[in-house]
N, C-alpha and C. Protein backbone atom coordinates (compact mmCIF):
# COMPACT_ATOMS: atom_id res chain seq x y z
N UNK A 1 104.09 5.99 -0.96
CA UNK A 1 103.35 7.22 -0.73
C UNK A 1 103.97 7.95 0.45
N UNK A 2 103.96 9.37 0.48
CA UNK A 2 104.40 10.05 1.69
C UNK A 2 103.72 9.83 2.97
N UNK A 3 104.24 9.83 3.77
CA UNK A 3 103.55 9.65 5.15
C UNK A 3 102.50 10.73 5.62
N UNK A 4 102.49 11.65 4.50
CA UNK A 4 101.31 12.62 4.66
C UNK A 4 100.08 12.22 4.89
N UNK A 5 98.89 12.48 5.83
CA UNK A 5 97.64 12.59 5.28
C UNK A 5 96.76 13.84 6.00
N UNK A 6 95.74 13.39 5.14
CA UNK A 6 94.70 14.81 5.12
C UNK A 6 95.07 15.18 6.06
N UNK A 7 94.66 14.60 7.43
CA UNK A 7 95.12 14.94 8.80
C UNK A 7 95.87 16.25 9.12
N UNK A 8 96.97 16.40 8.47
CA UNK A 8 98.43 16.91 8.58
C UNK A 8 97.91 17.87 7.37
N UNK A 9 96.59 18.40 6.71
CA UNK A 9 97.08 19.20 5.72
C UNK A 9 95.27 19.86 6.18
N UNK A 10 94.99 21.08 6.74
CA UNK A 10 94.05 21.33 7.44
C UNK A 10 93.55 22.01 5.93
N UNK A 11 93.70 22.43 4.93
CA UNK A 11 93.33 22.81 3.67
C UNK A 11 92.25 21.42 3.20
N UNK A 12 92.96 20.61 3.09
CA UNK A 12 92.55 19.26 2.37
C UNK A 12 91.36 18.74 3.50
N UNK A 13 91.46 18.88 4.84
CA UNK A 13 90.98 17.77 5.71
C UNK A 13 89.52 17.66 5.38
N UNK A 14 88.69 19.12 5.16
CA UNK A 14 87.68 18.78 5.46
C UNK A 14 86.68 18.46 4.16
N UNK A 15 87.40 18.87 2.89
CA UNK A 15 87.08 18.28 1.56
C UNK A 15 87.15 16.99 1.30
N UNK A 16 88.89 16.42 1.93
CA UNK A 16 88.61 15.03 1.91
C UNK A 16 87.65 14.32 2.78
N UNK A 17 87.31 14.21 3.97
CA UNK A 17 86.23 13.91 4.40
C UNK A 17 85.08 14.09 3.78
N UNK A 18 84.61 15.42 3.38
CA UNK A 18 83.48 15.82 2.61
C UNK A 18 82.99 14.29 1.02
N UNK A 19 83.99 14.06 0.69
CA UNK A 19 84.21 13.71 -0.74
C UNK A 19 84.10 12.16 -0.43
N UNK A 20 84.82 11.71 1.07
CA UNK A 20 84.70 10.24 1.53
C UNK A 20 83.47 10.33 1.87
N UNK A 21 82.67 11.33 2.20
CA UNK A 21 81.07 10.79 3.09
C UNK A 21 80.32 10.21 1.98
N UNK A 22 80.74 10.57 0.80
CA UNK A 22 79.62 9.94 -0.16
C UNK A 22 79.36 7.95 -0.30
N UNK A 23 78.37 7.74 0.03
CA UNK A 23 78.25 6.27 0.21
C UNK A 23 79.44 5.18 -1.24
N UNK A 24 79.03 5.72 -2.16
CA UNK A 24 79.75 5.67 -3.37
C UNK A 24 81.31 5.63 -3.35
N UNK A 25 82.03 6.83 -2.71
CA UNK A 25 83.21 7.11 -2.98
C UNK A 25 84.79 5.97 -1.63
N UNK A 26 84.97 5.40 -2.10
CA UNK A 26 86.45 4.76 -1.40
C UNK A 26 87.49 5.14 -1.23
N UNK A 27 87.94 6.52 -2.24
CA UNK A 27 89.35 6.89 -2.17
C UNK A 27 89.13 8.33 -2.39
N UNK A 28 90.11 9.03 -1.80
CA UNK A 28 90.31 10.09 -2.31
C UNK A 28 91.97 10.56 -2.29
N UNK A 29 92.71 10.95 -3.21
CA UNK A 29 94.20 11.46 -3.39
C UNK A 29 94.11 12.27 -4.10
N UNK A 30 95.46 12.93 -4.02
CA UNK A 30 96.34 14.14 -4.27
C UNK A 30 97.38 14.00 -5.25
N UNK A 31 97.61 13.92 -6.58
CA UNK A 31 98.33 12.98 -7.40
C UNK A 31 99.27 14.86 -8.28
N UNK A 32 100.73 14.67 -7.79
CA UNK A 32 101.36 15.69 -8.43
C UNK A 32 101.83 15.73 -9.77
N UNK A 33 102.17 16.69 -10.66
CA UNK A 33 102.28 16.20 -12.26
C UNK A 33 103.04 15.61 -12.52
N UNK A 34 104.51 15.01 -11.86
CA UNK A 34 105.11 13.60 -11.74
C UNK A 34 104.38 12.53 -11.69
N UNK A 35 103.03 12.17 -11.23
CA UNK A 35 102.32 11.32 -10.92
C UNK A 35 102.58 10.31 -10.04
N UNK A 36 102.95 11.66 -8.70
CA UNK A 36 102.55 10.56 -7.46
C UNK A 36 102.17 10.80 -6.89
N UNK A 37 101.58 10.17 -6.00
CA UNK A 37 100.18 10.25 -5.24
C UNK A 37 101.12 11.07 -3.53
N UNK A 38 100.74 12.41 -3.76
CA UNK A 38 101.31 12.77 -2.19
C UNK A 38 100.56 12.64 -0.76
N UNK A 39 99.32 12.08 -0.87
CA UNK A 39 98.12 12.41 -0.31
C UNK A 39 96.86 11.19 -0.71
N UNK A 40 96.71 10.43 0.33
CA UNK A 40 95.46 9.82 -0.02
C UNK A 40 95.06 8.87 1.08
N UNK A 41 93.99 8.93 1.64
CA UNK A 41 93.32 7.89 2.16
C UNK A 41 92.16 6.98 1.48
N UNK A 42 91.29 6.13 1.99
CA UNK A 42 90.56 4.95 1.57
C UNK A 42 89.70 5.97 2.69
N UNK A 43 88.15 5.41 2.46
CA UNK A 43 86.69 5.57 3.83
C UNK A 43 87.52 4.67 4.72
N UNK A 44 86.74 4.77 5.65
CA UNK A 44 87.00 3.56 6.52
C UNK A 44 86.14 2.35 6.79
N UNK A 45 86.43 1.55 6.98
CA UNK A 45 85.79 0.23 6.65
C UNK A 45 86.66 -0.84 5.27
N UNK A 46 86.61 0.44 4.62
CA UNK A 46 86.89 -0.16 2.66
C UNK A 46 88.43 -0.61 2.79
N UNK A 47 88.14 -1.93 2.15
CA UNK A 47 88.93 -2.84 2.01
C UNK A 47 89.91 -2.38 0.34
N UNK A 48 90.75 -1.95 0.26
CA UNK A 48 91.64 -1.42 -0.89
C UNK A 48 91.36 -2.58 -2.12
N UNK A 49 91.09 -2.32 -3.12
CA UNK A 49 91.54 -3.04 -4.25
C UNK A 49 92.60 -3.54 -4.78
N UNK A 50 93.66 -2.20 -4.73
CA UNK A 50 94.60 -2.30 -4.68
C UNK A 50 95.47 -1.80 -3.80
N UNK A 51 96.82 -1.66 -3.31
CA UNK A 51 97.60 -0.70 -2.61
C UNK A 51 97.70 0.67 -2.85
N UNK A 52 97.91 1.63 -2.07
CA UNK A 52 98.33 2.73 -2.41
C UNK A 52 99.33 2.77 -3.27
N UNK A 53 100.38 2.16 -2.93
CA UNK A 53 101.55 2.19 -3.97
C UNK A 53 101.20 1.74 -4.95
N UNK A 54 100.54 1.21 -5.19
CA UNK A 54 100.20 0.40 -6.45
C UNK A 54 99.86 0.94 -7.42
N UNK A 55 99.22 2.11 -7.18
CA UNK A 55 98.47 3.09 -7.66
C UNK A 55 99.00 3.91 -9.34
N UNK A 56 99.74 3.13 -9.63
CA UNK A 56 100.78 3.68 -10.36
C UNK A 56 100.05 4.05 -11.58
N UNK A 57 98.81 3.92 -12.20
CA UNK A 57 98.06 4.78 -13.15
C UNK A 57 98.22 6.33 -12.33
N UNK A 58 98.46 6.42 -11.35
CA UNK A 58 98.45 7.78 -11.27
C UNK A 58 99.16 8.43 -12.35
N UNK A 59 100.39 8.11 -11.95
CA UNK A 59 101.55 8.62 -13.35
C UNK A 59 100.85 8.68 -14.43
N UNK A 60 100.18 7.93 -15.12
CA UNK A 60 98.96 7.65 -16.03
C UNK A 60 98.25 8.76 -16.64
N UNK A 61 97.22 8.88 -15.42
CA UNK A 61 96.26 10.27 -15.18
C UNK A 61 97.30 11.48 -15.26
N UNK A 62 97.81 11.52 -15.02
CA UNK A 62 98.64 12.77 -14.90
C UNK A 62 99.05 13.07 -16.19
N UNK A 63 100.27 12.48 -16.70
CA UNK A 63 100.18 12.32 -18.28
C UNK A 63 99.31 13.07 -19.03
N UNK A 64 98.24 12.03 -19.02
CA UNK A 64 97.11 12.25 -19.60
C UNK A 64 96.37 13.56 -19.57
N UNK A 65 96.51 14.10 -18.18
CA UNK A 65 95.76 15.67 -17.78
C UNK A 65 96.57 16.49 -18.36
N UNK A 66 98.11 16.31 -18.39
CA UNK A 66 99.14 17.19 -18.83
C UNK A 66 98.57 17.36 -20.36
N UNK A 67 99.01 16.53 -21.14
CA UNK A 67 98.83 16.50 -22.55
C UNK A 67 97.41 17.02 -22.75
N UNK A 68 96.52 16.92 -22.04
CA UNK A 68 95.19 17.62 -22.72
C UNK A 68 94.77 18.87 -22.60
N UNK A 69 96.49 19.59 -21.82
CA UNK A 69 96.34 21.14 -21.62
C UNK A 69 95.88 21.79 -22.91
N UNK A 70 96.83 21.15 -23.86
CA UNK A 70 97.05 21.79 -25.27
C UNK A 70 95.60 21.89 -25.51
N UNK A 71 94.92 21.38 -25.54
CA UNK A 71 93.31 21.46 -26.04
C UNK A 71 92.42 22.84 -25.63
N UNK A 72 93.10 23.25 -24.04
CA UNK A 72 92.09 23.77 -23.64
C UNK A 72 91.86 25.25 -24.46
N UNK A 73 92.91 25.95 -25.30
CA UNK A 73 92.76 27.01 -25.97
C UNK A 73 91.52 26.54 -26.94
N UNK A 74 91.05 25.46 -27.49
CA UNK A 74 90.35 25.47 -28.38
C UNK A 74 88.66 25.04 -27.41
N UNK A 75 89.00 23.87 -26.92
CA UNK A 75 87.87 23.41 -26.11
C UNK A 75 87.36 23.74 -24.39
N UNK A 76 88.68 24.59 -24.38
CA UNK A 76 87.94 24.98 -22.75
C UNK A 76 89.11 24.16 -21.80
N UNK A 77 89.35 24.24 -20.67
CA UNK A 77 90.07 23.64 -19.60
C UNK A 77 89.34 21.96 -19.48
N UNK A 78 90.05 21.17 -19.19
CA UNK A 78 89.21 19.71 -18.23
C UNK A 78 89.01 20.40 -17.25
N UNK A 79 87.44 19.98 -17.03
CA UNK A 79 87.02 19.61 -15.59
C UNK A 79 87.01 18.36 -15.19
N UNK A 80 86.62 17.69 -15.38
CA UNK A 80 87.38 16.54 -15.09
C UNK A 80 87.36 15.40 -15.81
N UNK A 81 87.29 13.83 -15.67
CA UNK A 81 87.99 12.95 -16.68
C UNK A 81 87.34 11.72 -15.70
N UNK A 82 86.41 10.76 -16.42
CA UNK A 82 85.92 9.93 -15.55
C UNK A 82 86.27 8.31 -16.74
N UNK A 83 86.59 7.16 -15.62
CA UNK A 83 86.67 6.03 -16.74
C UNK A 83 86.03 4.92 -15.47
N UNK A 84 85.22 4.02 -16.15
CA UNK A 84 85.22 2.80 -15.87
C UNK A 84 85.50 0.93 -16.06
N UNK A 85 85.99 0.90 -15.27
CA UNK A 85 86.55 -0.47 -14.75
C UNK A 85 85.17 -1.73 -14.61
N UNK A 86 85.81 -2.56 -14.65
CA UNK A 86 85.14 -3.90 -14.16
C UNK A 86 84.68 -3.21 -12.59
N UNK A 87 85.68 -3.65 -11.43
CA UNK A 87 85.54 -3.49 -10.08
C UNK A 87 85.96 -2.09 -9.63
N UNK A 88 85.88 -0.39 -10.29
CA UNK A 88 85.79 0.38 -9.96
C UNK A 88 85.07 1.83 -11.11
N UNK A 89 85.14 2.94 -10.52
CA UNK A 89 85.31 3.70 -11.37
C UNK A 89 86.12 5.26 -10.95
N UNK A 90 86.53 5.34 -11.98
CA UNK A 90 87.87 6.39 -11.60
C UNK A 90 87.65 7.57 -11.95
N UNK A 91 87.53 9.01 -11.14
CA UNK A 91 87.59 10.19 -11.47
C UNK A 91 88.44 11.33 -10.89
N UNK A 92 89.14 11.70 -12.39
CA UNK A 92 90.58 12.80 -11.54
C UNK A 92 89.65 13.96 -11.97
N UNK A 93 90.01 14.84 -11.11
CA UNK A 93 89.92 16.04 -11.58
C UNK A 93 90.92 17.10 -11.32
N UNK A 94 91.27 18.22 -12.77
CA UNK A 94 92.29 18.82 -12.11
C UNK A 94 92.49 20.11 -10.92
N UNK A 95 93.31 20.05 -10.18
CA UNK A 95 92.97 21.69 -9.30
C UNK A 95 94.59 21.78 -9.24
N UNK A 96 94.77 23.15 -9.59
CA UNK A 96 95.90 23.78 -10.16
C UNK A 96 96.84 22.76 -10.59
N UNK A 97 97.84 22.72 -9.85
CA UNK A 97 98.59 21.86 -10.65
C UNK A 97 99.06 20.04 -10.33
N UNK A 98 97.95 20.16 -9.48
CA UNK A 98 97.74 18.90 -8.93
C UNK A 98 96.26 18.26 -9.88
N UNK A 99 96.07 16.53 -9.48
CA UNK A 99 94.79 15.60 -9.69
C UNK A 99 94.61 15.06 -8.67
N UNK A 100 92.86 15.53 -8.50
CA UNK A 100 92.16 14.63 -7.21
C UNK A 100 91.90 13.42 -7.82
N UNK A 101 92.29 12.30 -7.57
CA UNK A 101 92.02 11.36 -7.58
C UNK A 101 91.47 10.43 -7.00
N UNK A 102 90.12 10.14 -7.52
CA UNK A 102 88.89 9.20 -6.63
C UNK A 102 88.40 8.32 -7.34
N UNK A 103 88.61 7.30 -6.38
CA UNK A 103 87.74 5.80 -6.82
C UNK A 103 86.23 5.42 -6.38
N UNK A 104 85.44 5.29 -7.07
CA UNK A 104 84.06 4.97 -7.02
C UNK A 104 83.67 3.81 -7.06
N UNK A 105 82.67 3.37 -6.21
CA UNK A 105 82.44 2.03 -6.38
C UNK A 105 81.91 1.46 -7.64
N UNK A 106 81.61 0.25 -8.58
CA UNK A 106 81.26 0.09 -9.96
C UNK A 106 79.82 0.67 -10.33
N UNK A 107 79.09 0.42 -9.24
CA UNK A 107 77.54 0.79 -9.62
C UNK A 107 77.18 2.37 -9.30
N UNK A 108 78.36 2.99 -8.72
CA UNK A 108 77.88 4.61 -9.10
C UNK A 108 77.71 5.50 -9.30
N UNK A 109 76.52 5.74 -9.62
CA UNK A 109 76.08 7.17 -10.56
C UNK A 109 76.74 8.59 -10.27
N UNK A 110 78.00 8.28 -10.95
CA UNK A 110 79.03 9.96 -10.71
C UNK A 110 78.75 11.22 -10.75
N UNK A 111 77.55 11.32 -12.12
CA UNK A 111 77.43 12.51 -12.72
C UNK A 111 77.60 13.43 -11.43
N UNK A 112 76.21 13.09 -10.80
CA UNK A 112 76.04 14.24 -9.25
C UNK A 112 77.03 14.32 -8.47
N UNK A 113 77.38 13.36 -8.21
CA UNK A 113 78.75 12.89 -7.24
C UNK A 113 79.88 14.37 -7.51
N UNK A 114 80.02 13.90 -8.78
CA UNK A 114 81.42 14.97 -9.59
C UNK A 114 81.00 16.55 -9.30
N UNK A 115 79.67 16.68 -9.64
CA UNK A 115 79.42 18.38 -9.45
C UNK A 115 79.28 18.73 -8.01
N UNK A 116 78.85 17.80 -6.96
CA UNK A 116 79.30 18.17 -5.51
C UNK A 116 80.68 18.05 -5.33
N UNK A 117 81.27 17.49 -5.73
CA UNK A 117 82.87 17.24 -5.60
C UNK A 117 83.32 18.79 -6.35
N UNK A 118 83.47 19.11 -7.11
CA UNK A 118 83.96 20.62 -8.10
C UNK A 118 83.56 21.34 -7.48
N UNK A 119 82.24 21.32 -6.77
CA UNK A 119 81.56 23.21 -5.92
C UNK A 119 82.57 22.83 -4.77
N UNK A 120 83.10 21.80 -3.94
CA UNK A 120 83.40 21.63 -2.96
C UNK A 120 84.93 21.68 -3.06
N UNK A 121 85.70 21.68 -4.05
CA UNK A 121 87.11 21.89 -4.21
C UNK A 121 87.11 23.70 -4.71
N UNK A 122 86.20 23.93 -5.38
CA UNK A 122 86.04 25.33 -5.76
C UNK A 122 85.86 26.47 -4.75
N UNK A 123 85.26 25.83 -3.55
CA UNK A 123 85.32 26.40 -2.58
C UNK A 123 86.26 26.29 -1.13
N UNK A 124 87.02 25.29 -1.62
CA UNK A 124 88.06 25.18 -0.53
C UNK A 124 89.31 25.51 -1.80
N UNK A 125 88.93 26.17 -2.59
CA UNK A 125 90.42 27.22 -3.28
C UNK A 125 90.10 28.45 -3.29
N UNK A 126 88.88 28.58 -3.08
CA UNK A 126 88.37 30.54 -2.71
C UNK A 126 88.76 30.64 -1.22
N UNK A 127 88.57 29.69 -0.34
CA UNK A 127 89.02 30.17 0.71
C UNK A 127 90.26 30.25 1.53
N UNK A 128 90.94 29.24 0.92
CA UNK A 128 92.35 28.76 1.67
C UNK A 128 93.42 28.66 -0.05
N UNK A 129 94.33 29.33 -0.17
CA UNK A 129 95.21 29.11 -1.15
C UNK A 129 96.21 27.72 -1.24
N UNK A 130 96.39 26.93 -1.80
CA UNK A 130 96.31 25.70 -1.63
C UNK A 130 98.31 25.73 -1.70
N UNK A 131 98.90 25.44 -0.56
CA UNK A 131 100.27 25.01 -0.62
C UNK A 131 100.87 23.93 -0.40
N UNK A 132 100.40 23.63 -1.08
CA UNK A 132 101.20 21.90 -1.31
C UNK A 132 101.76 21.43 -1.27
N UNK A 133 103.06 22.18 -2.54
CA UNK A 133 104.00 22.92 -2.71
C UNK A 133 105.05 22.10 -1.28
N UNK A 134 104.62 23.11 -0.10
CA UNK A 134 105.47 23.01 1.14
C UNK A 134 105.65 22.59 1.78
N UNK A 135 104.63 21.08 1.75
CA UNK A 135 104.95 20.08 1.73
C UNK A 135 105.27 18.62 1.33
N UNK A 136 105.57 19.41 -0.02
CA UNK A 136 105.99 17.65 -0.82
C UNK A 136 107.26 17.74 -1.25
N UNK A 137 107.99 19.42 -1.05
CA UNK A 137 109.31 19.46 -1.03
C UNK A 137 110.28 19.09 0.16
């Protein structure tokens, strides 16, 4: 993973925080349509499941978001894309041409989770234009 974090990206900082306060949520990243993760921390306290690097379903998700562009002329854009695991549960969602990628703990209840998460990325792209871009080149 890049030595980036939120920290270093004042666009991202206060969404990602926002998105870690949820008791529920462990991870939050930045996953580019190559599918790699440019961007991501754990809460603090939380003990990783796996590594960051490890992370390699990102490539995965990404894929996956790519190919389901084709759909959206008929069914509408993804908002987002949720799966569960034994010991997690996983939700990307897309924002431009990037996936937020967040891990949830097994027991919880996303639905709400996800629609505070979307008003809260929706509004940190009305206000700040998101360049990413300038730093992952």
């Amino acid at each position: 993973m890049s030595k980036l974090t939120f920290e270093n990206m004042s666009y991202w900082k206060s969404t990602s925080k926002y998105i870690l306060s949820f008791p529920e949520i462990r991870f939050v990243g930045v996953v580019n349509n190559m599918g790699n993760l440019v961007v991501g921390d754990y809460k603090k306290g939380i003990v990783p499941i796996a590594e960051i690097d490890q992370y390699k379903m990102c490539m995965e998700y990404a894929l996956e978001l790519f190919m389901k562009k084709d759909l959206d002329g008929t069914l509408g854009p993804l908002e987002y894309a949720a799966s569960k695991r034994k010991n997690v549960k996983i939700i990307t969602i897309p924002v431009r041409d990037y996936l937020v990628l967040i891990s949830a703990e097994p027991h919880a209840n996303i639905e709400l989770i996800i629609e505070e998460i979307l008003k809260a990325l929706s509004d940190m792209q009305q206000d700040r234009k998101i360049k990413l871009d300038e730093h992952v080149n």
